[in-house]
Protein backbone atom coordinates (compact mmCIF):
# COMPACT_ATOMS: atom_id res chain seq x y z
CA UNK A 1 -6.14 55.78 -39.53
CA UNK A 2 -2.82 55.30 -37.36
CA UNK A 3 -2.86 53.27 -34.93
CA UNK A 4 -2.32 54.74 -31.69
CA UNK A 5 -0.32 52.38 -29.29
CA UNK A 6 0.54 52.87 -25.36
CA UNK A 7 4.17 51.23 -25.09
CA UNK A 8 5.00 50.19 -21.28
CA UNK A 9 8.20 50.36 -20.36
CA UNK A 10 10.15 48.83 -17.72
CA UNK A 11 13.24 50.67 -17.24
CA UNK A 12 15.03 47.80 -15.57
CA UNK A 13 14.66 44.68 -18.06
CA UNK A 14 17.74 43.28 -19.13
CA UNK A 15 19.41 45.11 -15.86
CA UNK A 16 18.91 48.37 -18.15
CA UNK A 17 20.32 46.87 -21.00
CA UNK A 18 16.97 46.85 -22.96
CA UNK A 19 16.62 50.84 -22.89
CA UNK A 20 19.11 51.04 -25.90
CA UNK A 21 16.66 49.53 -27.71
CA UNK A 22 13.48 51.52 -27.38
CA UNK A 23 14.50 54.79 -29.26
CA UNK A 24 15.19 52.30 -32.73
CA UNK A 25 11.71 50.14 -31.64
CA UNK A 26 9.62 53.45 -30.88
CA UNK A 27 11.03 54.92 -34.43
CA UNK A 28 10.23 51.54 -35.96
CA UNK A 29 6.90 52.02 -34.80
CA UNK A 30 6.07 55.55 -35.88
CA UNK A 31 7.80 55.02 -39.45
CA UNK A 32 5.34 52.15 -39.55
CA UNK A 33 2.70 55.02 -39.02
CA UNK A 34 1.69 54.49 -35.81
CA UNK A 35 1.12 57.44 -32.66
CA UNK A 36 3.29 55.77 -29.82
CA UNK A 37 3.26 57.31 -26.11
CA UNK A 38 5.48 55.87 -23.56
CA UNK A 39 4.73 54.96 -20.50
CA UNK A 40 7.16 53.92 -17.56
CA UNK A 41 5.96 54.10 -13.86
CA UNK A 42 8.64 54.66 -10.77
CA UNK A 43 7.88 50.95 -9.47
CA UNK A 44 5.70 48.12 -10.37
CA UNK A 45 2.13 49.59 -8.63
CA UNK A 46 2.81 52.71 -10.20
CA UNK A 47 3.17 51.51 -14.32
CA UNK A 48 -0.03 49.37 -13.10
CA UNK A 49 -1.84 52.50 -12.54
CA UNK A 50 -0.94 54.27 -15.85
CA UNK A 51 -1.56 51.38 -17.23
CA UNK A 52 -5.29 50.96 -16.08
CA UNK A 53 -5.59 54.56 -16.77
CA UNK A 54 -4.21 54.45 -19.89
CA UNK A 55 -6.09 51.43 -21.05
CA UNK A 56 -9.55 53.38 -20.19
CA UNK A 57 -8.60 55.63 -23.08
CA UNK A 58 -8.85 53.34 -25.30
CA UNK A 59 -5.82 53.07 -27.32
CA UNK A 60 -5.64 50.85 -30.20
CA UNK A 61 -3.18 48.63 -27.99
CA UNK A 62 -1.51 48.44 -25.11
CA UNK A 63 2.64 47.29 -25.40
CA UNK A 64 4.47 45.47 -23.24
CA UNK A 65 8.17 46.52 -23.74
CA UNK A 66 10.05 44.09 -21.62
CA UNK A 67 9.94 40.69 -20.04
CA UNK A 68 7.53 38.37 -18.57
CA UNK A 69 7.02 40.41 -15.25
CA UNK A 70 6.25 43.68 -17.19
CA UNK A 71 3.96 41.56 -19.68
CA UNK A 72 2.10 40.09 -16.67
CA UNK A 73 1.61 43.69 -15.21
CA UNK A 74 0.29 44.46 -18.70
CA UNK A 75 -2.47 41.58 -18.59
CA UNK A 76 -4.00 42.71 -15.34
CA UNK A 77 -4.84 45.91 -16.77
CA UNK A 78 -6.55 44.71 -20.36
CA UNK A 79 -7.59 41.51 -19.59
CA UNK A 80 -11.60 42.14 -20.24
CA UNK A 81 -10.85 45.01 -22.08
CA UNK A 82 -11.19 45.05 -25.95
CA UNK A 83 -7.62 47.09 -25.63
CA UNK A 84 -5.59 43.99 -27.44
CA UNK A 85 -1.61 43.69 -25.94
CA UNK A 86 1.28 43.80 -27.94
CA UNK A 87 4.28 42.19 -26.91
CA UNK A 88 8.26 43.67 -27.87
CA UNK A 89 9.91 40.65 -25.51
CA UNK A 90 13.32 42.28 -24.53
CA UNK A 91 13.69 40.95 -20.87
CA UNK A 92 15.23 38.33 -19.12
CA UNK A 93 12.80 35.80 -19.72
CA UNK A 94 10.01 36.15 -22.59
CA UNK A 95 8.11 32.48 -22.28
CA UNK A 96 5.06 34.50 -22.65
CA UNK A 97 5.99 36.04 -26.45
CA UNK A 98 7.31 32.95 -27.50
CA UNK A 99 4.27 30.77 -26.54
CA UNK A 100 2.14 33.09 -28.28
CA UNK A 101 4.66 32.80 -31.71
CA UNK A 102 5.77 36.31 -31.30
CA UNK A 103 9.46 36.90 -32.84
CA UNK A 104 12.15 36.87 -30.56
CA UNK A 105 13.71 39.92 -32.17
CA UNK A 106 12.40 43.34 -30.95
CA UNK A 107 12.77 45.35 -34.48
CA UNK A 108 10.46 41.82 -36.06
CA UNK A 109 8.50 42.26 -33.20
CA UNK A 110 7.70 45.73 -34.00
CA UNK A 111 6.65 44.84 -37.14
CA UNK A 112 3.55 42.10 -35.81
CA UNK A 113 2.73 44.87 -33.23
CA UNK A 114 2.22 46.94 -36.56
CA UNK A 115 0.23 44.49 -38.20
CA UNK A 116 -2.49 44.66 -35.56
CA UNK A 117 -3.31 41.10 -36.26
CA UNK A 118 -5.52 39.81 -32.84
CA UNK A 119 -5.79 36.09 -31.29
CA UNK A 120 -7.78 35.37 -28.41
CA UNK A 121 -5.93 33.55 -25.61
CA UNK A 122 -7.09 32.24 -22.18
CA UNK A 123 -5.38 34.11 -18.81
CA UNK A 124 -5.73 32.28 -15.33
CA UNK A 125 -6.79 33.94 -11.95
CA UNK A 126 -5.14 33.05 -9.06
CA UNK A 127 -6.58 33.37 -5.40
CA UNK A 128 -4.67 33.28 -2.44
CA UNK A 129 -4.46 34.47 1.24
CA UNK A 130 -2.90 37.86 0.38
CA UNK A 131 -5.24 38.29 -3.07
CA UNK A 132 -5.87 37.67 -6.16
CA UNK A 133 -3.78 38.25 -9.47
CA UNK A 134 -4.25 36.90 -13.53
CA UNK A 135 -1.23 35.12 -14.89
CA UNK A 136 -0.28 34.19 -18.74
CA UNK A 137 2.25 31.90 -18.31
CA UNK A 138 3.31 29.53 -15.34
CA UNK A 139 2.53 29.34 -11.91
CA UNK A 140 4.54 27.59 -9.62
CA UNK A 141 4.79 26.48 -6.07
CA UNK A 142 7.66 24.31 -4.09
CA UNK A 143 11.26 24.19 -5.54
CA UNK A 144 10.41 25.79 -8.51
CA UNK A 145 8.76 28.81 -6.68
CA UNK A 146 12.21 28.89 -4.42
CA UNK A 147 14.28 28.73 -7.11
CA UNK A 148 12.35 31.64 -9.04
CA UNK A 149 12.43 33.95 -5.40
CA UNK A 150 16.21 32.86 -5.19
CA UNK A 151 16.92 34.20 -8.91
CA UNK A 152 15.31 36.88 -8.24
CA UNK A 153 17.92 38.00 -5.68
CA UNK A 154 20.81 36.82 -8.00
CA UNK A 155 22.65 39.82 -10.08
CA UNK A 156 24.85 37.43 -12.06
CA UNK A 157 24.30 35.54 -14.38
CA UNK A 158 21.83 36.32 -16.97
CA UNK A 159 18.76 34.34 -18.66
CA UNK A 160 18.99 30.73 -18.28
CA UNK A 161 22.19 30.65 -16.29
CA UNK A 162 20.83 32.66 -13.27
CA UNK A 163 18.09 29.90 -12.98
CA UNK A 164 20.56 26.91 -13.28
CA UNK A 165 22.58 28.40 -10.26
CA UNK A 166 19.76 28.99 -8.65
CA UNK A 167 18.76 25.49 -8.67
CA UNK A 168 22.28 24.49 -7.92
CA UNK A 169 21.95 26.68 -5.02
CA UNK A 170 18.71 25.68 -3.96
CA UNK A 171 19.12 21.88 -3.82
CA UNK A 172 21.46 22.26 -1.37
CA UNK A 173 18.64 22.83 1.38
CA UNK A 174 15.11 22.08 -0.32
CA UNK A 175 13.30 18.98 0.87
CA UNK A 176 9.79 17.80 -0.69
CA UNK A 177 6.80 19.51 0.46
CA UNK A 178 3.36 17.37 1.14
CA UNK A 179 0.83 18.80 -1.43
CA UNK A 180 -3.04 18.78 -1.55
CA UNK A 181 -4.30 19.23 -5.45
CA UNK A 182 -8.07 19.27 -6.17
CA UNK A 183 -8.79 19.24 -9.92
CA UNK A 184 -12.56 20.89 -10.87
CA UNK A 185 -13.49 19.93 -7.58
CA UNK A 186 -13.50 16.14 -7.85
CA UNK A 187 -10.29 14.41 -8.30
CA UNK A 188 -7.67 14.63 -5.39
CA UNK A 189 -3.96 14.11 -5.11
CA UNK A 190 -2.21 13.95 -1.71
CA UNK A 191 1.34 13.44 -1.67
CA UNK A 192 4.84 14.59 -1.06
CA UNK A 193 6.09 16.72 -4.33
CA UNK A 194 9.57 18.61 -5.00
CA UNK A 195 7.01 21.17 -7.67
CA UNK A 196 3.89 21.60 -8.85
CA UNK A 197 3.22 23.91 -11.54
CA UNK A 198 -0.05 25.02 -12.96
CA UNK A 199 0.37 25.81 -16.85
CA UNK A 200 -1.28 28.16 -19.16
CA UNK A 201 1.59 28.27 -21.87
CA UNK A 202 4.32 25.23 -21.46
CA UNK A 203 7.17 27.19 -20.29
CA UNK A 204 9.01 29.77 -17.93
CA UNK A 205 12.50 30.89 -16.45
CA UNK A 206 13.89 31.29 -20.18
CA UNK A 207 12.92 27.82 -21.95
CA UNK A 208 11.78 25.71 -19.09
CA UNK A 209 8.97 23.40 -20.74
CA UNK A 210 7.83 22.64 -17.35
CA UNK A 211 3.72 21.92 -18.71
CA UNK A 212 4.93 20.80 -22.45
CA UNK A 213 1.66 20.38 -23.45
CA UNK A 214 -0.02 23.50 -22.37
CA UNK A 215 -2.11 25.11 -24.61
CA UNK A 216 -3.18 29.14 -24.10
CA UNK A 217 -6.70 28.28 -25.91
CA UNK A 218 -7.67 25.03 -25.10
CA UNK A 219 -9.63 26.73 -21.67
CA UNK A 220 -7.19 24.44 -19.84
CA UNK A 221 -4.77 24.58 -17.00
CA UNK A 222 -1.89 21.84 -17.42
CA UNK A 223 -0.94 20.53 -13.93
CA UNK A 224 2.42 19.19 -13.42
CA UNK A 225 3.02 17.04 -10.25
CA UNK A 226 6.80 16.10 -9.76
CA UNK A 227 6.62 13.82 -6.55
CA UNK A 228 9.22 12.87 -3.99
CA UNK A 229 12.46 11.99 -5.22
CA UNK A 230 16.42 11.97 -3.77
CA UNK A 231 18.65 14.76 -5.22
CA UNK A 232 20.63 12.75 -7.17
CA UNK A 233 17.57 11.22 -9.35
CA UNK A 234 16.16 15.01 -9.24
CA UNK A 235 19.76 16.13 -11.35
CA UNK A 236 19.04 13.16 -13.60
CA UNK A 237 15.47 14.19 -14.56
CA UNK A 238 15.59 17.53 -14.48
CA UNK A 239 17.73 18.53 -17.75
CA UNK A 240 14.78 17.04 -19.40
CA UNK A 241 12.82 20.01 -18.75
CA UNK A 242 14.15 22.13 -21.22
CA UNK A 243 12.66 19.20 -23.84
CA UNK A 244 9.76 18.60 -21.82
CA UNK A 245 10.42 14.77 -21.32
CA UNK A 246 10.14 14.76 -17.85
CA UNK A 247 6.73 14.31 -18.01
CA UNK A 248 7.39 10.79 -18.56
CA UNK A 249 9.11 10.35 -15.53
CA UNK A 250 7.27 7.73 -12.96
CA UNK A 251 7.06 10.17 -10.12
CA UNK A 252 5.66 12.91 -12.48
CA UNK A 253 1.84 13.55 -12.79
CA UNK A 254 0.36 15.60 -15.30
CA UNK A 255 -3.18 16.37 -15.09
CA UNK A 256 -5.91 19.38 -17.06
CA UNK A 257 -8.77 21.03 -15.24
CA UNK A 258 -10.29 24.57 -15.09
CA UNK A 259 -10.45 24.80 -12.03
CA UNK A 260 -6.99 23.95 -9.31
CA UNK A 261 -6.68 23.94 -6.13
CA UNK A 262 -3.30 23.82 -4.24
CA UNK A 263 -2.62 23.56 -0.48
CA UNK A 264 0.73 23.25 1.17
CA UNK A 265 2.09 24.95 4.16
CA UNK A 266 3.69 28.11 3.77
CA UNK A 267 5.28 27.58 0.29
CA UNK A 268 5.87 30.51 -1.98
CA UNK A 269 3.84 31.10 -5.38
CA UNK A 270 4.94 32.96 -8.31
CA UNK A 271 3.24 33.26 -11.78
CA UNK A 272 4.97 34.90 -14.80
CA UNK A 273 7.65 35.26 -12.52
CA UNK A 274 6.44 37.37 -9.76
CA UNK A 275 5.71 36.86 -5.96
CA UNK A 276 2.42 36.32 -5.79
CA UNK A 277 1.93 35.26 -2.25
CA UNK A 278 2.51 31.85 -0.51
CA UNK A 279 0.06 28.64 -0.29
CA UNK A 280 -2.40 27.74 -0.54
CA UNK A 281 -3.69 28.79 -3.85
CA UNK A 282 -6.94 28.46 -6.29
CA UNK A 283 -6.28 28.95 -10.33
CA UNK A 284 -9.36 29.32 -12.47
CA UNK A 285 -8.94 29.61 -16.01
CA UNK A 286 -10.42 32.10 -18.39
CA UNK A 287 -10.70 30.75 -22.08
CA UNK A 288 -10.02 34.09 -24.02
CA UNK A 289 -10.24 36.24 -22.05
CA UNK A 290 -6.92 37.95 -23.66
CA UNK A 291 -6.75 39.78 -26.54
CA UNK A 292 -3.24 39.51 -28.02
CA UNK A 293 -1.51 40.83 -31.27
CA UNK A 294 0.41 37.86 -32.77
């Protein structure tokens, strides 16, 4: 039987770019033998509603044709769901695809979707003051949440390079920001922090191994405490984020728990590279909870 697959579009990954590729991935897909519909809503609460409503017809897979932002819309609608997500990464940033080993390259990734092989993953919920949302990737708060909300604004450059001017840009103003972090309810850390990050998969903003470790079916969050430190040590350590080492820093803390607590004053939280809210935040993970194809 062919599979029937419900490919979510956004219109505006890659500034647009990305739309010259889905006529050769959606032919790609139906030569492989599969029924494809497409489905792009006007803004981001609208594609969330088809996508809920198309996810209660059950197709044999739900698509995520884009980046991380249109791939964490995706996971709030079949997270719970036996409706498995595909993933054809062709955004800005795809952290998400490549910590679950799908191929950079949308035509290969075509070809997994078609293969309909299915891993479970975990997702995490996070709670705060304005709601609650599931994330796949990274959440953030302090200067890497301000330097995600400043990229967002930036038109120029692309991938990585928007982020490293928006750090550039950032440091210029960002001071540490005192941090409350309750792990499963028992253990507490107090102190000053330039970022914490809570990690389901190890990476975000296009290759930033911020939680190196992270594993998406362990049932773990990674949390990544980087405490107090001058600007010039900051530029020092934080090139080794794109290897991971700066984990072994003296001011960083890393830490796993199911359960995370976060408090700080006002600061902004993203996850999967959206505006979720500001602080403070809870993250609860849910070991596999996700149904992925791979």
């Amino acid at each position: 039987m062919s599979p029937r697959l419900a490919l979510l579009v956004n219109p505006a990954a890659r500034g647009g770019r990305a739309l010259r590729l889905l006529e050769p991935v959606v032919r790609r897909l139906r030569m492989g033998g599969a029924e494809v519909s497409v489905i792009a809503g006007v803004d981001a609460a609208d594609a969330l509603e088809r996508a809920c409503a198309c996810v209660a017809e059950r197709p044999d897979a739900l698509v995520a044709f884009g980046g991380d932002g249109l791939v964490h819309l995706a996971v709030q609608a079949v997270t719970g769901t036996d409706v498995p997500l595909g993933i054809i990464p062709v955004g800005t940033g795809n952290d998400v695809a490549a910590a679950l080993g799908v191929p950079g390259d949308p035509m290969a990734a075509a070809r997994t979707v078609l293969r309909m092989k299915i891993r479970p993953v975990d997702v995490a919920r996070a709670v705060t003051g304005q709601g609650e949302e599931l994330f796949a990737s990274v959440l953030c708060c302090g200067f890497d949440a301000r330097v995600n909300e400043r990229a967002n604004r930036l038109t120029w450059p692309s991938g990585r390079a928007r982020y490293l001017r928006a750090v550039v840009e950032e440091l210029r103003a960002f001071r540490p920001v005192p941090f409350r972090v309750t792990l499963d309810g028992e253990e507490v850390l107090e102190r000053d922090a330039v970022l914490v990050a809570v990690g389901n998969t190890r990476s975000y903003g296009g290759g930033m191994r911020v939680c190196p470790d992270a594993r998406p079916d362990d049932g773990l969050l990674d949390v990544v405490v980087a405490g107090a430190m001058g600007v010039g040590e900051f530029l020092r350590v934080f090139p080794g984020v794109y290897r991971g080492t700066h984990v072994t820093h003296p001011s960083v803390t890393v830490r796993r728990a199911r359960h995370v607590r976060l408090e700080a004053a006002g600061v902004p939280v993203y996850a999967d590279g959206e505006r979720l809210g500001s602080g403070p935040v809870t993250c609860t993970a849910l070991p596999g909870r996700l149904q992925v194809i791979v």
